[in-house]
C-alpha atoms as a PDB file:
ATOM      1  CA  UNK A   1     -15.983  51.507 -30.688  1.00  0.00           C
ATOM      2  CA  UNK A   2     -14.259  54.466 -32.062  1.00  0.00           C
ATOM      3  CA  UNK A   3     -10.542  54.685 -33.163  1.00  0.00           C
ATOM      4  CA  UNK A   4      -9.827  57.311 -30.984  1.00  0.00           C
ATOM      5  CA  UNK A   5     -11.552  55.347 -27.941  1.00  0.00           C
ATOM      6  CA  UNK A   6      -9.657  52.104 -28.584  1.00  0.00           C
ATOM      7  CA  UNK A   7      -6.292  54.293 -28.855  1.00  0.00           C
ATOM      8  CA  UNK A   8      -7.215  55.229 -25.403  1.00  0.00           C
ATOM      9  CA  UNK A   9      -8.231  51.967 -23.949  1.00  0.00           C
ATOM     10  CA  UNK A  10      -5.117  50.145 -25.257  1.00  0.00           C
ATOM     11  CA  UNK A  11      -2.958  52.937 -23.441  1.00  0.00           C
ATOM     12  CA  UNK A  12      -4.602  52.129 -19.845  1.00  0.00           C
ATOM     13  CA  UNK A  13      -4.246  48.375 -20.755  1.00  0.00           C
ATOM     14  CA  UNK A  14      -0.575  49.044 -21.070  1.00  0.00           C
ATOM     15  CA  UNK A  15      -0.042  50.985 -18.206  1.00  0.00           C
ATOM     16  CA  UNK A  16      -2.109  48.792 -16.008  1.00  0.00           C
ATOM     17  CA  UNK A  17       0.264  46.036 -17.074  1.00  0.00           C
ATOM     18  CA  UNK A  18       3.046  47.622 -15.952  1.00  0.00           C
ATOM     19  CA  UNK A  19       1.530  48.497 -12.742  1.00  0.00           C
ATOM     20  CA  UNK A  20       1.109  45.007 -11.756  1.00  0.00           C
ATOM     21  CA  UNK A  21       4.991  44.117 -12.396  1.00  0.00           C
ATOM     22  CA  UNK A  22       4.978  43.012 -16.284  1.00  0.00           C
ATOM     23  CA  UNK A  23       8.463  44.212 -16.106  1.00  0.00           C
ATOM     24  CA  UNK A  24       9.441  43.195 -19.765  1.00  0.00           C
ATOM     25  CA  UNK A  25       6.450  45.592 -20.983  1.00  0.00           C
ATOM     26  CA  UNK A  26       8.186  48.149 -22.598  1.00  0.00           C
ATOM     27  CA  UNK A  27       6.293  51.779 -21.487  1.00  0.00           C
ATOM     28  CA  UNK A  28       4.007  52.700 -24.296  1.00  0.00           C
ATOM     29  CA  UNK A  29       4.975  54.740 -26.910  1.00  0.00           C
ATOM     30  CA  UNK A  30       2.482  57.433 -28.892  1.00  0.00           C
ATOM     31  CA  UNK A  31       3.230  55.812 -32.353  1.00  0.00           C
ATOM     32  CA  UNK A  32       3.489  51.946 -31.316  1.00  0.00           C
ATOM     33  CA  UNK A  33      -0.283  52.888 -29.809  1.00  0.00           C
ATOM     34  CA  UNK A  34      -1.323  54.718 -32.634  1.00  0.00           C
ATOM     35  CA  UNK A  35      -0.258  51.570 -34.990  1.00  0.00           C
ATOM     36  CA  UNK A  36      -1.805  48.940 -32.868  1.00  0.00           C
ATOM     37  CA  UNK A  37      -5.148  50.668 -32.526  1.00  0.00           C
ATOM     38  CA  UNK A  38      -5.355  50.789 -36.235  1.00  0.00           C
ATOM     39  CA  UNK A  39      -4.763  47.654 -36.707  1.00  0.00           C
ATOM     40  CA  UNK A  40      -7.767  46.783 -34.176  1.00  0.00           C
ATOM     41  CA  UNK A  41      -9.902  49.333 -35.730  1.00  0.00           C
ATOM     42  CA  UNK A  42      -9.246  47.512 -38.967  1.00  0.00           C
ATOM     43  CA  UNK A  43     -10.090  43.967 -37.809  1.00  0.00           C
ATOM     44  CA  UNK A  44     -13.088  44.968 -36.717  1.00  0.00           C
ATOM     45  CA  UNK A  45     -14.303  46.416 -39.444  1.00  0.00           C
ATOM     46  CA  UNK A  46     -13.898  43.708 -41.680  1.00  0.00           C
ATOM     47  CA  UNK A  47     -16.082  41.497 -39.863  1.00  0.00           C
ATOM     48  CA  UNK A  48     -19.259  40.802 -41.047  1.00  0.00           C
ATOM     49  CA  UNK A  49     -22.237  42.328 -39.799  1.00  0.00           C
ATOM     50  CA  UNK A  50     -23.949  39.082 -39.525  1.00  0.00           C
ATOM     51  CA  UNK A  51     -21.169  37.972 -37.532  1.00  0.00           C
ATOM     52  CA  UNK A  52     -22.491  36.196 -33.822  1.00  0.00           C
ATOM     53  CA  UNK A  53     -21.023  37.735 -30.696  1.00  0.00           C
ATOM     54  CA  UNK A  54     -17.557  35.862 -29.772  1.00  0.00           C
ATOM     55  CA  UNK A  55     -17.357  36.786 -26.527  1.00  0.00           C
ATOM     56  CA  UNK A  56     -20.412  34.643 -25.975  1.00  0.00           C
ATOM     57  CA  UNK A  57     -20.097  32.420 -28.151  1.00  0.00           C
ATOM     58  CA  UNK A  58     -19.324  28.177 -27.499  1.00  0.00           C
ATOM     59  CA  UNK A  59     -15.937  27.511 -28.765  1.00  0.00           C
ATOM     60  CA  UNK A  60     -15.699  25.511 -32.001  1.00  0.00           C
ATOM     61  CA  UNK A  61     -16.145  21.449 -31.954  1.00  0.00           C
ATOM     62  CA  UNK A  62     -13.711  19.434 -34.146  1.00  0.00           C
ATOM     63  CA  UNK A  63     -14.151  18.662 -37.112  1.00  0.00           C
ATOM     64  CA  UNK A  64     -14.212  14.825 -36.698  1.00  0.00           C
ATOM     65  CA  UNK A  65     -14.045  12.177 -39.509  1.00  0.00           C
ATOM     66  CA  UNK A  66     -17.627  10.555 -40.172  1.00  0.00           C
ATOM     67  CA  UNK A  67     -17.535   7.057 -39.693  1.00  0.00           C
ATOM     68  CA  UNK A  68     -19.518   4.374 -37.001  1.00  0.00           C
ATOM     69  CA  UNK A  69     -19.810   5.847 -33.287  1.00  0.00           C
ATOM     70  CA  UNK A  70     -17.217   4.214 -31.319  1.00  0.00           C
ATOM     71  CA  UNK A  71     -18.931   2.603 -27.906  1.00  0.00           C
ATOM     72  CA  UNK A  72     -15.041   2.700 -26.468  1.00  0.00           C
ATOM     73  CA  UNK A  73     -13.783   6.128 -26.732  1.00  0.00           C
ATOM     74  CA  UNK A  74     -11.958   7.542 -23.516  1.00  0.00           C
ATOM     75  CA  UNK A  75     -13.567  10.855 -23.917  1.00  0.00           C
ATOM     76  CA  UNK A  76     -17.495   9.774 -23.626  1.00  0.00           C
ATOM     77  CA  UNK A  77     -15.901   8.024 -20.161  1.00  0.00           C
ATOM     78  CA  UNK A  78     -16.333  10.548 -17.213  1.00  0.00           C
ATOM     79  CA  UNK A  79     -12.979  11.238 -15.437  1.00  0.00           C
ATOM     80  CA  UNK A  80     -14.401  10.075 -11.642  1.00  0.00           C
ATOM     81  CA  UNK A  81     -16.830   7.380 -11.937  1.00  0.00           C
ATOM     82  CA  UNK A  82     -19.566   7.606  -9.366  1.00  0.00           C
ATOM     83  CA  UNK A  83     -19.526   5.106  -6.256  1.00  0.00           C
ATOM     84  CA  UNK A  84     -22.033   3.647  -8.072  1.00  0.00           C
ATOM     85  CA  UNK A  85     -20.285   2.132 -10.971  1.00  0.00           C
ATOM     86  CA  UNK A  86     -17.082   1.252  -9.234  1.00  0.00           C
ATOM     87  CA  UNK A  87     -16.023  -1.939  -7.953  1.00  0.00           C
ATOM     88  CA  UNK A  88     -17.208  -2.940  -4.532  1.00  0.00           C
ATOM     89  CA  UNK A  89     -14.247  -4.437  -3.718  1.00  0.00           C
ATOM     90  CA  UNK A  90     -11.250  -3.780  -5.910  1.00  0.00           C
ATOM     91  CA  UNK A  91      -9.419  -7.396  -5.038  1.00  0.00           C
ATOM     92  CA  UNK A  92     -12.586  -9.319  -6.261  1.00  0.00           C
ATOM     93  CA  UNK A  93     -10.251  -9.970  -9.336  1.00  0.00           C
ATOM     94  CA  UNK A  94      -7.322 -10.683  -7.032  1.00  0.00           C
ATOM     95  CA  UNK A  95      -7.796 -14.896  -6.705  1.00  0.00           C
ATOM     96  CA  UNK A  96      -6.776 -16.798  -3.716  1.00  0.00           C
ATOM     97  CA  UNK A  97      -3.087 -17.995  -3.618  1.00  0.00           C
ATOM     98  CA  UNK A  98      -2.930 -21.869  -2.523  1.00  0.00           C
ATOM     99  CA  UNK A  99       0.732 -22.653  -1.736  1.00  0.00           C
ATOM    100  CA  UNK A 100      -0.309 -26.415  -0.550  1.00  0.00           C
ATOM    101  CA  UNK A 101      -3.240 -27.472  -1.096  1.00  0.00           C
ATOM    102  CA  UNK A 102      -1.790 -30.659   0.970  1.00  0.00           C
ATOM    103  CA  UNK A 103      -2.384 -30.634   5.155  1.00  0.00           C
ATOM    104  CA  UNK A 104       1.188 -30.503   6.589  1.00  0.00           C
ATOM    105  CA  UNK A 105       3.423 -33.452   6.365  1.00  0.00           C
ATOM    106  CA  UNK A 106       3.673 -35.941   9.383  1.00  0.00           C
ATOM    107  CA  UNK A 107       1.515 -37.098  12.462  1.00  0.00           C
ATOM    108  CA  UNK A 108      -0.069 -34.003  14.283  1.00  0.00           C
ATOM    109  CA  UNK A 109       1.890 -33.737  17.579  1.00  0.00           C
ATOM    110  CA  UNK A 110       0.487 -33.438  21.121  1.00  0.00           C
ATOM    111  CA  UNK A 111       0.640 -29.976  22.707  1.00  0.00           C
ATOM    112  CA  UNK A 112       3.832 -31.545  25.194  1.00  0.00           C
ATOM    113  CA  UNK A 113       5.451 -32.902  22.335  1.00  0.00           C
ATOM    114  CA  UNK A 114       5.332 -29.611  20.405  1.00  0.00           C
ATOM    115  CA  UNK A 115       7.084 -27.640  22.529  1.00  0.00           C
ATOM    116  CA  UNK A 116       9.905 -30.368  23.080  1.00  0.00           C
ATOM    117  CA  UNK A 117       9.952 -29.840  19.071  1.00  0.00           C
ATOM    118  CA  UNK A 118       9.907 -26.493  19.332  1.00  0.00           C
ATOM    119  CA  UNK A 119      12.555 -26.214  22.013  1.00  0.00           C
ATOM    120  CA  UNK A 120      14.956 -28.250  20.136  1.00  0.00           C
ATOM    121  CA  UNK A 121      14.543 -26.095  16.918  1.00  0.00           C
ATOM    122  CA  UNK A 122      15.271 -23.155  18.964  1.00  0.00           C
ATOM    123  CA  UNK A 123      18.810 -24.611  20.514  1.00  0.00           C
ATOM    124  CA  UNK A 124      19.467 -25.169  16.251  1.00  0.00           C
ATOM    125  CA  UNK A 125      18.329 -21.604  15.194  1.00  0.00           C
ATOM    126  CA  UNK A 126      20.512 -20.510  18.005  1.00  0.00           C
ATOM    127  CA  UNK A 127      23.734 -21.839  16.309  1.00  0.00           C
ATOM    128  CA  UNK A 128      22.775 -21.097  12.958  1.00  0.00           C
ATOM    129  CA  UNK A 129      25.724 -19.387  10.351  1.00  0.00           C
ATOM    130  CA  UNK A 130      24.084 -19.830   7.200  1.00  0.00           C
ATOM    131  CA  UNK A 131      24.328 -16.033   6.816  1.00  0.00           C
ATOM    132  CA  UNK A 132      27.820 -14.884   7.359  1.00  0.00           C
ATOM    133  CA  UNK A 133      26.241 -10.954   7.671  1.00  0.00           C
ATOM    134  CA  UNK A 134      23.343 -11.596  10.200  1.00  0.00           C
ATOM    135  CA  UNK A 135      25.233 -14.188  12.188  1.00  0.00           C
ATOM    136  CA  UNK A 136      28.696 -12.111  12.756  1.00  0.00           C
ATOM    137  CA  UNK A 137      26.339  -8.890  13.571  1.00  0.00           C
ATOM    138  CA  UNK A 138      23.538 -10.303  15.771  1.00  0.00           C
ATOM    139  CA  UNK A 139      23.531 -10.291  19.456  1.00  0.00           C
ATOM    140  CA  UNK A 140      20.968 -12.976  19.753  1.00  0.00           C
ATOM    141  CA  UNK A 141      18.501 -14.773  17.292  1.00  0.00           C
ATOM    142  CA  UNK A 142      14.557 -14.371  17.717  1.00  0.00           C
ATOM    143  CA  UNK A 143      13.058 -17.606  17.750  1.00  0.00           C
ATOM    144  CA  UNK A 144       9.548 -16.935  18.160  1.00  0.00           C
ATOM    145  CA  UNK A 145       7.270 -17.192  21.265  1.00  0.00           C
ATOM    146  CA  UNK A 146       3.301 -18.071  22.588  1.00  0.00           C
ATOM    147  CA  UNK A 147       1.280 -20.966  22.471  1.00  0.00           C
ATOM    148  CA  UNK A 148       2.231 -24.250  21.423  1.00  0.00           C
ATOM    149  CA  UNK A 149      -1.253 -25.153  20.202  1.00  0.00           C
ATOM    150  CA  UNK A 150      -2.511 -21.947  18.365  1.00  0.00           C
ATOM    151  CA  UNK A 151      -5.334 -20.941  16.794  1.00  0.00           C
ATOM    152  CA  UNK A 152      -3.792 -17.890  15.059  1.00  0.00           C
ATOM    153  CA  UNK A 153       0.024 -17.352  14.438  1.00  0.00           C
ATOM    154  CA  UNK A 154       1.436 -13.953  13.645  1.00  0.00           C
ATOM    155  CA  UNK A 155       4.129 -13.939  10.959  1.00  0.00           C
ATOM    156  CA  UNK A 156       6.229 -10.913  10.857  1.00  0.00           C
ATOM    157  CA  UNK A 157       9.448  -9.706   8.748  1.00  0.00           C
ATOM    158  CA  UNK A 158      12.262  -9.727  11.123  1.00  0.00           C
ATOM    159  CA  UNK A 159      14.095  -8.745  14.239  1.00  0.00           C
ATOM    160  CA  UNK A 160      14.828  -5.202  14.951  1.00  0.00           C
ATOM    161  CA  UNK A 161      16.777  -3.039  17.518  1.00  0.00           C
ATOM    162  CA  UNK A 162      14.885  -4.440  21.021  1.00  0.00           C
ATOM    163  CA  UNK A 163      13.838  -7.859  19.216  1.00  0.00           C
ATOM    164  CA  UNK A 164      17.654  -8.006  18.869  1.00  0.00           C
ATOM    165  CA  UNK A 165      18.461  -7.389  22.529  1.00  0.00           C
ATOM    166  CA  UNK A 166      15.934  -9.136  24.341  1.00  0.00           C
ATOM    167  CA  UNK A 167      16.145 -11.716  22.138  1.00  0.00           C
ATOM    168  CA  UNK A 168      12.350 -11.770  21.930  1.00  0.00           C
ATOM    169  CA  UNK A 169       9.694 -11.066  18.745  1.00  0.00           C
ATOM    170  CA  UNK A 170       7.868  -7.457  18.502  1.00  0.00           C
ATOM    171  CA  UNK A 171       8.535  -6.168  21.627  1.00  0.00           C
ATOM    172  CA  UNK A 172       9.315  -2.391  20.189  1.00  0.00           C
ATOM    173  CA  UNK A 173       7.224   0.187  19.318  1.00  0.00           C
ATOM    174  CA  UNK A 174       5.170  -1.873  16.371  1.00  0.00           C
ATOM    175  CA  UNK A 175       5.420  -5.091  18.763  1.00  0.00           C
ATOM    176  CA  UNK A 176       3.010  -3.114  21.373  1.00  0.00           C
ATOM    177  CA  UNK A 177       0.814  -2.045  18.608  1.00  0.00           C
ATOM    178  CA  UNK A 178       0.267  -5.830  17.182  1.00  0.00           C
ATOM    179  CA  UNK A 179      -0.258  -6.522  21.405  1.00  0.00           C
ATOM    180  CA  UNK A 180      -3.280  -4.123  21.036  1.00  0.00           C
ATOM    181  CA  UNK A 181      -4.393  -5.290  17.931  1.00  0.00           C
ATOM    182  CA  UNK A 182      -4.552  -8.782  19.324  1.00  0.00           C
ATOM    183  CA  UNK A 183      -6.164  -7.742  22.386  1.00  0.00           C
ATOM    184  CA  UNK A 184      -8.614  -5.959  20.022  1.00  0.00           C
ATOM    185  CA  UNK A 185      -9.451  -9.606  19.039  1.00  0.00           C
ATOM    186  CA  UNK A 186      -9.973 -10.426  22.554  1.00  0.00           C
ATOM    187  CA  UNK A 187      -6.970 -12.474  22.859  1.00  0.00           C
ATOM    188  CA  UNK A 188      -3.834 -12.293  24.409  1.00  0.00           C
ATOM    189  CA  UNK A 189      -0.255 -12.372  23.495  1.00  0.00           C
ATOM    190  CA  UNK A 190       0.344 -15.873  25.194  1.00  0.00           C
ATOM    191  CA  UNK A 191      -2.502 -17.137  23.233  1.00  0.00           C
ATOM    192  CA  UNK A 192      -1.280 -16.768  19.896  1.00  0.00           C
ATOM    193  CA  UNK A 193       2.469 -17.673  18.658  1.00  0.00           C
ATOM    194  CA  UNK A 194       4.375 -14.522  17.211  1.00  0.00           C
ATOM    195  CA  UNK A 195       7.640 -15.196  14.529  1.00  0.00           C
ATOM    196  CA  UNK A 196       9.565 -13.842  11.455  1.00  0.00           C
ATOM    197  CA  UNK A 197      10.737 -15.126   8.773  1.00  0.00           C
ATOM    198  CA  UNK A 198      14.436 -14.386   9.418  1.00  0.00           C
ATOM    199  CA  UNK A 199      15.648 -15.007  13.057  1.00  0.00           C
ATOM    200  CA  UNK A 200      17.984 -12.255  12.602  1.00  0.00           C
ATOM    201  CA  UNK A 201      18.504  -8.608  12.822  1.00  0.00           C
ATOM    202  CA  UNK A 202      19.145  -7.385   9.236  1.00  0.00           C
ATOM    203  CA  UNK A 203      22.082  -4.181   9.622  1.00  0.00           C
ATOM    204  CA  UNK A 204      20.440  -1.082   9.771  1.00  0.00           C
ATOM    205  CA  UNK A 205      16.920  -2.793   9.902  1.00  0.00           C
ATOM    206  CA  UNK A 206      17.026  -3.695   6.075  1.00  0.00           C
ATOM    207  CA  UNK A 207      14.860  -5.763   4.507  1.00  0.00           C
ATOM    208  CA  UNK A 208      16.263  -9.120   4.308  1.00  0.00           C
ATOM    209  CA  UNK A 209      17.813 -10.529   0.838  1.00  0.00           C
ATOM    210  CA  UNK A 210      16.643 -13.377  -0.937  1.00  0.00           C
ATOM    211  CA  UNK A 211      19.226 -15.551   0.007  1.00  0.00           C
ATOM    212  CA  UNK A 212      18.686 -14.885   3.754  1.00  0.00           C
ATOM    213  CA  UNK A 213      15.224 -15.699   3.445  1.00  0.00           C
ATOM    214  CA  UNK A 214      16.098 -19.353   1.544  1.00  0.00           C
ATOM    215  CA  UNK A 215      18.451 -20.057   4.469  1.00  0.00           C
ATOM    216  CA  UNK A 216      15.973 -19.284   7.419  1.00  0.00           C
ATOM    217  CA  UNK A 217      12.702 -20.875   5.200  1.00  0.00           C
ATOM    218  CA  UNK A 218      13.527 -24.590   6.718  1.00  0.00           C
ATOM    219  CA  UNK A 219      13.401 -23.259  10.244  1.00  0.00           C
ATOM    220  CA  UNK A 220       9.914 -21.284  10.073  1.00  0.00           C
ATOM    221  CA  UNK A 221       8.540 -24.323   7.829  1.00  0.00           C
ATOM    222  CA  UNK A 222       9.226 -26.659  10.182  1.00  0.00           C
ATOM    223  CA  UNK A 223       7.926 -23.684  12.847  1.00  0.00           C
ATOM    224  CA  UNK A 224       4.510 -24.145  10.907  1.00  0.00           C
ATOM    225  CA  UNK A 225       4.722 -28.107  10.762  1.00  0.00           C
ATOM    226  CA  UNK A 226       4.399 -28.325  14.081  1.00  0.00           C
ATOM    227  CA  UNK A 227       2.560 -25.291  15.154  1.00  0.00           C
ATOM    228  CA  UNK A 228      -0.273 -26.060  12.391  1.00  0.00           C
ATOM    229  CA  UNK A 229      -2.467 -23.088  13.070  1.00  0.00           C
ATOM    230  CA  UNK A 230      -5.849 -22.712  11.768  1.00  0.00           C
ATOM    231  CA  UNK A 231      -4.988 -19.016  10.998  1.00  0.00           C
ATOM    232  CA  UNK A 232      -1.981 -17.106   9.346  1.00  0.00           C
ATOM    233  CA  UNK A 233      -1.667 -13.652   9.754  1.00  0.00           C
ATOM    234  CA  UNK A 234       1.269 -12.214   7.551  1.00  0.00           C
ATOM    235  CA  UNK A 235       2.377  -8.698   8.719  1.00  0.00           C
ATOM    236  CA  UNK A 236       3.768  -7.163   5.514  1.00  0.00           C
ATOM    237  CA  UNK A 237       4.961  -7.481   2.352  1.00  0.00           C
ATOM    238  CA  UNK A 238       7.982  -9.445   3.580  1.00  0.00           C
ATOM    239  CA  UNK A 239       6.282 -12.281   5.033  1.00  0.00           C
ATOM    240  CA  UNK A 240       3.348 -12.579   3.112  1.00  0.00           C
ATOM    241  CA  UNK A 241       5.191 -12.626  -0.216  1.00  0.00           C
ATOM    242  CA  UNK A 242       7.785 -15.425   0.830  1.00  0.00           C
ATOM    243  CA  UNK A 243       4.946 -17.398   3.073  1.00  0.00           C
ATOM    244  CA  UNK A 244       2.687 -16.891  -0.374  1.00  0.00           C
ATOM    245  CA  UNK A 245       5.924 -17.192  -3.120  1.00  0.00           C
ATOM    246  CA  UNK A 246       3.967 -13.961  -4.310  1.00  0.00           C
ATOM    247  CA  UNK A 247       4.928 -10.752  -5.600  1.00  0.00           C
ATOM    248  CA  UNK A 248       1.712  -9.020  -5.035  1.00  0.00           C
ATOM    249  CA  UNK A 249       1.718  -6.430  -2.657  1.00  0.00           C
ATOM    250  CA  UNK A 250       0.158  -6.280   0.531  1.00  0.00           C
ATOM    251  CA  UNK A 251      -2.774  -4.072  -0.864  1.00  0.00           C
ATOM    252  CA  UNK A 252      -3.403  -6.481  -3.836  1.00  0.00           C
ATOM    253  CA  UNK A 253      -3.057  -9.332  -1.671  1.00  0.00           C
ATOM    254  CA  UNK A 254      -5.227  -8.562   1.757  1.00  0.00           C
ATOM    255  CA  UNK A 255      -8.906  -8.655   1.850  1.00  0.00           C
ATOM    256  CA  UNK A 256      -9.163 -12.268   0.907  1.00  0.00           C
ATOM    257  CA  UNK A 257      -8.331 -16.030   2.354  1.00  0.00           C
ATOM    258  CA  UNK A 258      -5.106 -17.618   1.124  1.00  0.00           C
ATOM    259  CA  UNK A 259      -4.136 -21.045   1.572  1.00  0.00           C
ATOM    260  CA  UNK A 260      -0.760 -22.741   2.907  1.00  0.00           C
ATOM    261  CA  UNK A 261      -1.578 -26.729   3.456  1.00  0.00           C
ATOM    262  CA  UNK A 262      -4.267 -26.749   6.253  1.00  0.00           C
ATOM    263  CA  UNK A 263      -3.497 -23.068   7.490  1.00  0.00           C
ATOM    264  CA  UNK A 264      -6.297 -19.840   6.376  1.00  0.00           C
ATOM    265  CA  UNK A 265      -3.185 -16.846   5.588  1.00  0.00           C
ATOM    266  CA  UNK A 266      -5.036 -13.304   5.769  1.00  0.00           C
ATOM    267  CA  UNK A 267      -2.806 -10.385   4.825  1.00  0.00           C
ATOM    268  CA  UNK A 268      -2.339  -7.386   6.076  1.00  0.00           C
ATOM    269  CA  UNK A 269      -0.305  -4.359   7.087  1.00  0.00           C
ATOM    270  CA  UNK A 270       2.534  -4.105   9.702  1.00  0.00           C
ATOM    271  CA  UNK A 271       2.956  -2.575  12.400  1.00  0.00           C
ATOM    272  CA  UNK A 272       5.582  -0.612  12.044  1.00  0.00           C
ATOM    273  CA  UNK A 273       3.925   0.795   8.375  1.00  0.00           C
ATOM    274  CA  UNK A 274       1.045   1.105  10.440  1.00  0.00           C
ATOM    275  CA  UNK A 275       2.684   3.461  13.200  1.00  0.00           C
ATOM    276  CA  UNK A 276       4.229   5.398   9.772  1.00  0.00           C
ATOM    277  CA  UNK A 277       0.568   5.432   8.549  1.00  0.00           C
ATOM    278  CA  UNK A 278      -2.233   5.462  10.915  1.00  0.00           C
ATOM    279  CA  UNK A 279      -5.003   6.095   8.085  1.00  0.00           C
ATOM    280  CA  UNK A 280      -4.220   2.484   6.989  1.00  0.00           C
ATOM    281  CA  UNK A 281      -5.501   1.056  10.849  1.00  0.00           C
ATOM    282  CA  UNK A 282      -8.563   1.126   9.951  1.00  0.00           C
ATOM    283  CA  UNK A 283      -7.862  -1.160   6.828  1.00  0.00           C
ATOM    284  CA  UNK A 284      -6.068  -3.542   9.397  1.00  0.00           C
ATOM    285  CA  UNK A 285      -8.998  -3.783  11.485  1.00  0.00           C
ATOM    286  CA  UNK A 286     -11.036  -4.716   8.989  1.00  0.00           C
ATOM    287  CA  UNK A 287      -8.715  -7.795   7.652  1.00  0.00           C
ATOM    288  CA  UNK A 288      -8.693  -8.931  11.240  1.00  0.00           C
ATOM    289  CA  UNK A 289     -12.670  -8.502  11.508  1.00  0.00           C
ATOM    290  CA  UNK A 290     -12.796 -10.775   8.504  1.00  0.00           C
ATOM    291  CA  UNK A 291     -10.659 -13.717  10.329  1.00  0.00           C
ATOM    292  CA  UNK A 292     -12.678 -12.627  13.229  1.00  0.00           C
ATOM    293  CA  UNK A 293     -15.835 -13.146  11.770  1.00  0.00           C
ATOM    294  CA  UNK A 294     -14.594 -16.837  10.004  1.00  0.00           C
ATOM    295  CA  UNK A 295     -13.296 -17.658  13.228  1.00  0.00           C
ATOM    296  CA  UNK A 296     -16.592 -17.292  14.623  1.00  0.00           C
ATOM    297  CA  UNK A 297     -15.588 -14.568  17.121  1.00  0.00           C
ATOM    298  CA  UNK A 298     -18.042 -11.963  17.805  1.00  0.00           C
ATOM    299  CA  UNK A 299     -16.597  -8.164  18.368  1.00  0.00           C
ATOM    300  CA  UNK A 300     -19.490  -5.627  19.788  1.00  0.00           C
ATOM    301  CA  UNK A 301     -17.875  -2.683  18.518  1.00  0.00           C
END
């Protein structure tokens, strides 16, 4: 290229630049042109005439010390791993938590005889003050309701807004989800039993403090000692890492069978993350297909 060409091509390279809104471009002057076309002219003279085509040409490797191949580097290791060398299921390392390996303490009681028991813990819940906070702001505790005899129990977090008022467990907006995820299970509400693990509304729907969940674990132990259900479904974080004394989260702790004394405990999401979320249902329905499918309960879907 000549000198007189590249004086010309550097001009329009300016001006093009300011064109497009390099504002801090200053407009080109003749000399300041005239001085950096030289200087061009002059690199490219003193290449070589041997020299290879840099504008085509691969851009240098590192010079890297010589020494044994390394079998663990990070860089030989592809940024996305195809499906075929990842994990088929990314809790396989996740083991099962055994709170009790025990069965629960005590003679099983007869179906009559557990909802006398049941009834009588529910008159002591009612006049419970262990928690100054939940018991001066509560209109009502939530006890829990269903079947005496249960297959599966439902273990939630606790009470909000309409649990509060009515006095009854998920009866709000997530409440009528988990009824339609139990009916996707082909049962009903009244055959399953449905508690918390506080039996009070926390203010402002908070998630209740360690202390509040100490003074309410007697009450849904003994809930469990005398419901003894085969199955345990936890509904968030809340209940499954008290029920579990875990502090996994729910997505390191679902897709697997957990043990507490002669109860199966499957994990999964709430209902109220799951209204928040609806891309994680279909992760819900498949931790209730598992218990489902141990259960021995066929779904034709």
């Amino acid at each position: 290229m000549e000198a007189e060409q590249i004086q010309e091509e550097v001009g329009a390279l300016a001006a093009h630049l300011q064109r497009i809104g390099i504002r801090w471009l200053p407009k080109p002057q003749p000399e300041s042109v005239a001085k950096l076309s030289a200087e061009i002219v002059g690199a490219v003279e003193e290449l070589p005439a041997s020299s290879p085509d840099l504008s085509s040409a691969p851009p240098a490797s590192p010079t890297v010390p010589a020494g044994p191949p390394s079998t663990t580097s990070r860089s030989e290791e592809p940024r996305n791993r195809p499906p075929s060398v990842r994990p088929a299921n990314r809790l396989a390392s996740v083991a099962s938590v055994e709170v009790s390996k025990e069965s629960y303490p005590g003679a099983s009681l007869s179906s009559d005889d557990r909802s006398s028991a049941l009834q009588q813990l529910q008159l002591e819940v009612a006049e419970c003050t262990r928690c100054e906070t939940l018991s001066s702001c509560r209109k009502t505790t939530v006890f829990g309701e269903g079947a005496s005899s249960p297959r599966f129990v439902f273990f939630g977090e606790g009470p909000g807004a309409d649990e509060d008022r009515t006095g009854r467990p998920f009866v709000g907006r997530a409440g009528q989800l988990l009824t339609k995820m139990i009916e996707a299970c082909t049962l009903k509400r009244e055959q399953v039993y449905i508690f918390n693990t506080v039996k009070c509304r926390p203010p402002g729907n908070r998630n209740p403090e360690p202390d509040e969940l100490a003074n309410c674990r007697p009450y849904y132990q003994s809930q469990f000692n005398i419901l003894r259900p085969e199955y345990i479904v936890c509904l968030g974080s809340v209940s499954a890492q008290e029920l579990l004394q875990s502090r996994l989260s729910v997505g390191r702790l679902r897709g697997t069978f957990h043990q507490y004394h002669d109860s199966k405990v499957l994990v999964t999401y709430h209902p109220a993350y799951l209204l928040r979320n609806p891309a994680a249902k279909k992760a819900a329905w498949q931790d209730l297909q598992l218990m489902l499918r141990d259960a021995g309960i066929d779904i034709k879907r």
